[in-house]
N, C-alpha and C. Protein backbone atom coordinates (compact mmCIF):
# COMPACT_ATOMS: atom_id res chain seq x y z
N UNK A 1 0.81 -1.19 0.00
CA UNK A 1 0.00 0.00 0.00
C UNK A 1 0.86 1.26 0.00
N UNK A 2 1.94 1.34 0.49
CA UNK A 2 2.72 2.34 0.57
C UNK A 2 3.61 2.50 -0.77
N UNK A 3 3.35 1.81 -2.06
CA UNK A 3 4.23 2.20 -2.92
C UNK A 3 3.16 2.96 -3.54
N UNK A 4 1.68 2.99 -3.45
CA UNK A 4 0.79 3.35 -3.94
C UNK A 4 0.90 5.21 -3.67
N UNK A 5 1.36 5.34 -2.79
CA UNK A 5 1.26 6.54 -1.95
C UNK A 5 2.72 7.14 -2.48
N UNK A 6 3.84 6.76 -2.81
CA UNK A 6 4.61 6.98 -3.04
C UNK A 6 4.47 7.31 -4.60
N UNK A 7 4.27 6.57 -5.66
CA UNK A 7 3.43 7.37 -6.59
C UNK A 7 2.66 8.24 -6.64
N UNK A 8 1.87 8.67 -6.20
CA UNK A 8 1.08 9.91 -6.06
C UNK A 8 1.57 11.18 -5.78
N UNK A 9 2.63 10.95 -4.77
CA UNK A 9 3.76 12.08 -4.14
C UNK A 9 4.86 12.19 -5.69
N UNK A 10 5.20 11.49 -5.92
CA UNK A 10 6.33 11.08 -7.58
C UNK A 10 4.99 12.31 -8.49
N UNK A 11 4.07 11.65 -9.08
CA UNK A 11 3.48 12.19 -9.75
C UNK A 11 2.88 13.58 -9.69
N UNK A 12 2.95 13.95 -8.55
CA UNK A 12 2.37 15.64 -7.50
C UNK A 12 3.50 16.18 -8.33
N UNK A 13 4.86 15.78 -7.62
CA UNK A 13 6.18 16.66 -7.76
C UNK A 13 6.54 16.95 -9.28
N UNK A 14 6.20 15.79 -10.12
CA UNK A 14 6.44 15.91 -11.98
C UNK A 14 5.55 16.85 -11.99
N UNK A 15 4.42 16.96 -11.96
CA UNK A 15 3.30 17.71 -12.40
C UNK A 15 3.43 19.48 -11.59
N UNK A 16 4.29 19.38 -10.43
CA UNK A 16 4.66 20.90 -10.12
C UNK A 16 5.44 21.61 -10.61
N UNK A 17 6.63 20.71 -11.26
CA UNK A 17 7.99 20.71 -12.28
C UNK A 17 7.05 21.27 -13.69
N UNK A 18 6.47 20.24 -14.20
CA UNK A 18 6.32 20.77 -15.23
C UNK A 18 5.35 22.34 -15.44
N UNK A 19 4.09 22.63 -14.51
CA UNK A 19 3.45 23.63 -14.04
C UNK A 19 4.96 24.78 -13.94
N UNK A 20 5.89 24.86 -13.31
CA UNK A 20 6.66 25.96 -13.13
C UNK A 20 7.34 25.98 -14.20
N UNK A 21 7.71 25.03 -15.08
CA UNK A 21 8.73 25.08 -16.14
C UNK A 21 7.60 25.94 -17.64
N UNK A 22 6.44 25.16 -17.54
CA UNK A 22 5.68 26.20 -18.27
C UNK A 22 6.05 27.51 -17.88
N UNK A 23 5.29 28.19 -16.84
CA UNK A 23 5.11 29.12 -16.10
C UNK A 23 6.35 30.31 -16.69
N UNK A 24 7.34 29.70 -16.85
CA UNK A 24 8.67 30.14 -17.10
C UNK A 24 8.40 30.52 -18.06
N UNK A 25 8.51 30.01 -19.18
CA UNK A 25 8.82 29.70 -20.44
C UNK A 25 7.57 30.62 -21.06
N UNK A 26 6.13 30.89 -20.56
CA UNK A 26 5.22 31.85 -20.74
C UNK A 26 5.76 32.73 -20.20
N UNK A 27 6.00 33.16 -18.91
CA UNK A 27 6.42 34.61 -18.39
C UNK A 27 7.71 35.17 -18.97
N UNK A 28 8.54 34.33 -19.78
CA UNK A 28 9.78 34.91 -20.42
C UNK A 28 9.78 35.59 -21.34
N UNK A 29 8.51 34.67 -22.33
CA UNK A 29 7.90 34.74 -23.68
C UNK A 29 7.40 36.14 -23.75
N UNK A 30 6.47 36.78 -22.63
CA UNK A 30 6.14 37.93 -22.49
C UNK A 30 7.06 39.41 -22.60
N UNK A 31 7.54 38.56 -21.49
CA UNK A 31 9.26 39.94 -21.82
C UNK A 31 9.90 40.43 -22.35
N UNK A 32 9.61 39.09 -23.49
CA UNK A 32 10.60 39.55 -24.75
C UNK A 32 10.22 39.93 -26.25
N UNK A 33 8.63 40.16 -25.86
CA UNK A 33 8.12 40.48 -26.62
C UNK A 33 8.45 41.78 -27.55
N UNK A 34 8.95 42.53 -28.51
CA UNK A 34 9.13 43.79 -28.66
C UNK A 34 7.54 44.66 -28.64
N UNK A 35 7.59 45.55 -28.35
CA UNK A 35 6.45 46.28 -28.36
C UNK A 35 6.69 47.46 -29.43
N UNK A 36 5.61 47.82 -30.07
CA UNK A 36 5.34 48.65 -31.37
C UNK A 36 5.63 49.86 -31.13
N UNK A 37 6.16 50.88 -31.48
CA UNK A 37 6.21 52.15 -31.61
C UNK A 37 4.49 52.63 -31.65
N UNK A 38 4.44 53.44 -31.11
CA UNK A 38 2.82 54.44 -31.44
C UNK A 38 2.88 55.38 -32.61
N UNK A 39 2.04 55.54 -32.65
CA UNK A 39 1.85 56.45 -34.34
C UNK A 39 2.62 58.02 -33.93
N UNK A 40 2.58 58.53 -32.42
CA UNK A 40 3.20 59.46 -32.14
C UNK A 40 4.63 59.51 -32.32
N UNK A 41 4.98 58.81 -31.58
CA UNK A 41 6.32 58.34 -31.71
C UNK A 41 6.89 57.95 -33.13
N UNK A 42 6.22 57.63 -34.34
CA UNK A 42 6.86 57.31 -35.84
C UNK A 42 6.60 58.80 -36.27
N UNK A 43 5.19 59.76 -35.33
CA UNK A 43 5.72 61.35 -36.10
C UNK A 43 6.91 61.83 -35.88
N UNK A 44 6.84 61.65 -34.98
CA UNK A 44 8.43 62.53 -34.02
C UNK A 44 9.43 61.99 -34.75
N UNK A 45 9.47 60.57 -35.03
CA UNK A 45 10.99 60.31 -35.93
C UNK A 45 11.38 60.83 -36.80
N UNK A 46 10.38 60.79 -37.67
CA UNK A 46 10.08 61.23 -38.89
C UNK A 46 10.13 62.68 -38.83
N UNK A 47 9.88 63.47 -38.25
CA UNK A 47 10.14 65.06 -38.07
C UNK A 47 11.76 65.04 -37.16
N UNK A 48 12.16 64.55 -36.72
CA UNK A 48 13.45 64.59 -36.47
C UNK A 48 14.37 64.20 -37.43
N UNK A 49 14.06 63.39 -38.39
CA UNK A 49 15.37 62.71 -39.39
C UNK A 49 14.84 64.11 -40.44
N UNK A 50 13.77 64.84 -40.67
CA UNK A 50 13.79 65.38 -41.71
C UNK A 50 12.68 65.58 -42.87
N UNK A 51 11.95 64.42 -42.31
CA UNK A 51 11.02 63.59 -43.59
C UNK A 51 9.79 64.53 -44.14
N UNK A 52 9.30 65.13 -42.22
CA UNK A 52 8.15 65.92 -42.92
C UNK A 52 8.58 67.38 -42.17
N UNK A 53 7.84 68.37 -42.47
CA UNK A 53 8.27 69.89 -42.16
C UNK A 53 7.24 70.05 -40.95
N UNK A 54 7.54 71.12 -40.36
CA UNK A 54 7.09 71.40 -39.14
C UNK A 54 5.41 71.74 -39.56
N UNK A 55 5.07 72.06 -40.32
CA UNK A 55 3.35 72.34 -40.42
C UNK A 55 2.62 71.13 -40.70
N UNK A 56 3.71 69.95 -41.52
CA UNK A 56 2.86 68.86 -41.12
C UNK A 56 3.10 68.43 -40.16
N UNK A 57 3.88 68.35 -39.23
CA UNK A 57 4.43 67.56 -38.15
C UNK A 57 3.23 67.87 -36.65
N UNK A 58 2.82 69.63 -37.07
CA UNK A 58 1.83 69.83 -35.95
C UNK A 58 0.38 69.37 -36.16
N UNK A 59 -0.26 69.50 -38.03
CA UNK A 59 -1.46 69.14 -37.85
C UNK A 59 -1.86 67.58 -38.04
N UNK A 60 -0.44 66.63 -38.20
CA UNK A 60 -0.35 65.59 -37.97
C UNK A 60 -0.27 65.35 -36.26
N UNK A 61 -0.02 65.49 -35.29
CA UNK A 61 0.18 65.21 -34.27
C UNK A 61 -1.59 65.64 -33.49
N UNK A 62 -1.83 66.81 -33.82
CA UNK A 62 -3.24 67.89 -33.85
C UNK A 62 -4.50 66.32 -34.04
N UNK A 63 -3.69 66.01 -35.35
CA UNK A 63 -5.18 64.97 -35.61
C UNK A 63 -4.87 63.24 -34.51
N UNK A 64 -3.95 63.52 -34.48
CA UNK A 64 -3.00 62.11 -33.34
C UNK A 64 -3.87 62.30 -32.25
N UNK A 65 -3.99 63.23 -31.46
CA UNK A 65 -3.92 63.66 -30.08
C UNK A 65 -5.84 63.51 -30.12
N UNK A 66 -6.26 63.91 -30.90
CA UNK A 66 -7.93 64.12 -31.24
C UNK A 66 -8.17 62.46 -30.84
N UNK A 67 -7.75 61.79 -31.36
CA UNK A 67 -8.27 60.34 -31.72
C UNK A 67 -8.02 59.80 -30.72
C-alpha cells in the first residue's frame, strides 16, 4: 500500500515541475516580446530625421492627439 502513496507524491512533484517550467517559459515569452512604436512616436521620428516639415508635423500630431 505504501508504494501506492509513493506514486502519487512522484506524480504531484512531476506535475509541479512541469506547471513551473511552463510558467517560465510563458512569463519569459512575455518579456521579450518587442512592443510597437505608437503612431506618435513614428511622427516625431520622422520630423526629427527630416522627412516631414514642421506644419505637417503639428497638424499631424493635432489629428493624433484628437483620436
Amino acid at each position: 500500500m505504501m508504494w501506492g502513496y509513493g506514486m502519487w507524491w512522484g506524480g504531484l512533484i512531476w506535475l509541479v515541475l512541469i506547471a513551473a517550467l511552463v510558467w517560465t517559459l510563458v512569463a519569459t515569452n512575455r518579456q521579450s516580446r518587442p512592443t510597437r512604436p505608437s503612431a506618435l512616436d513614428i511622427l516625431e521620428e520622422r520630423f526629427a530625421r527630416g522627412e516631414i516639415d514642421a506644419d505637417t508635423y503639428r497638424f499631424t500630431r493635432t489629428e493624433l492627439e484628437r483620436n
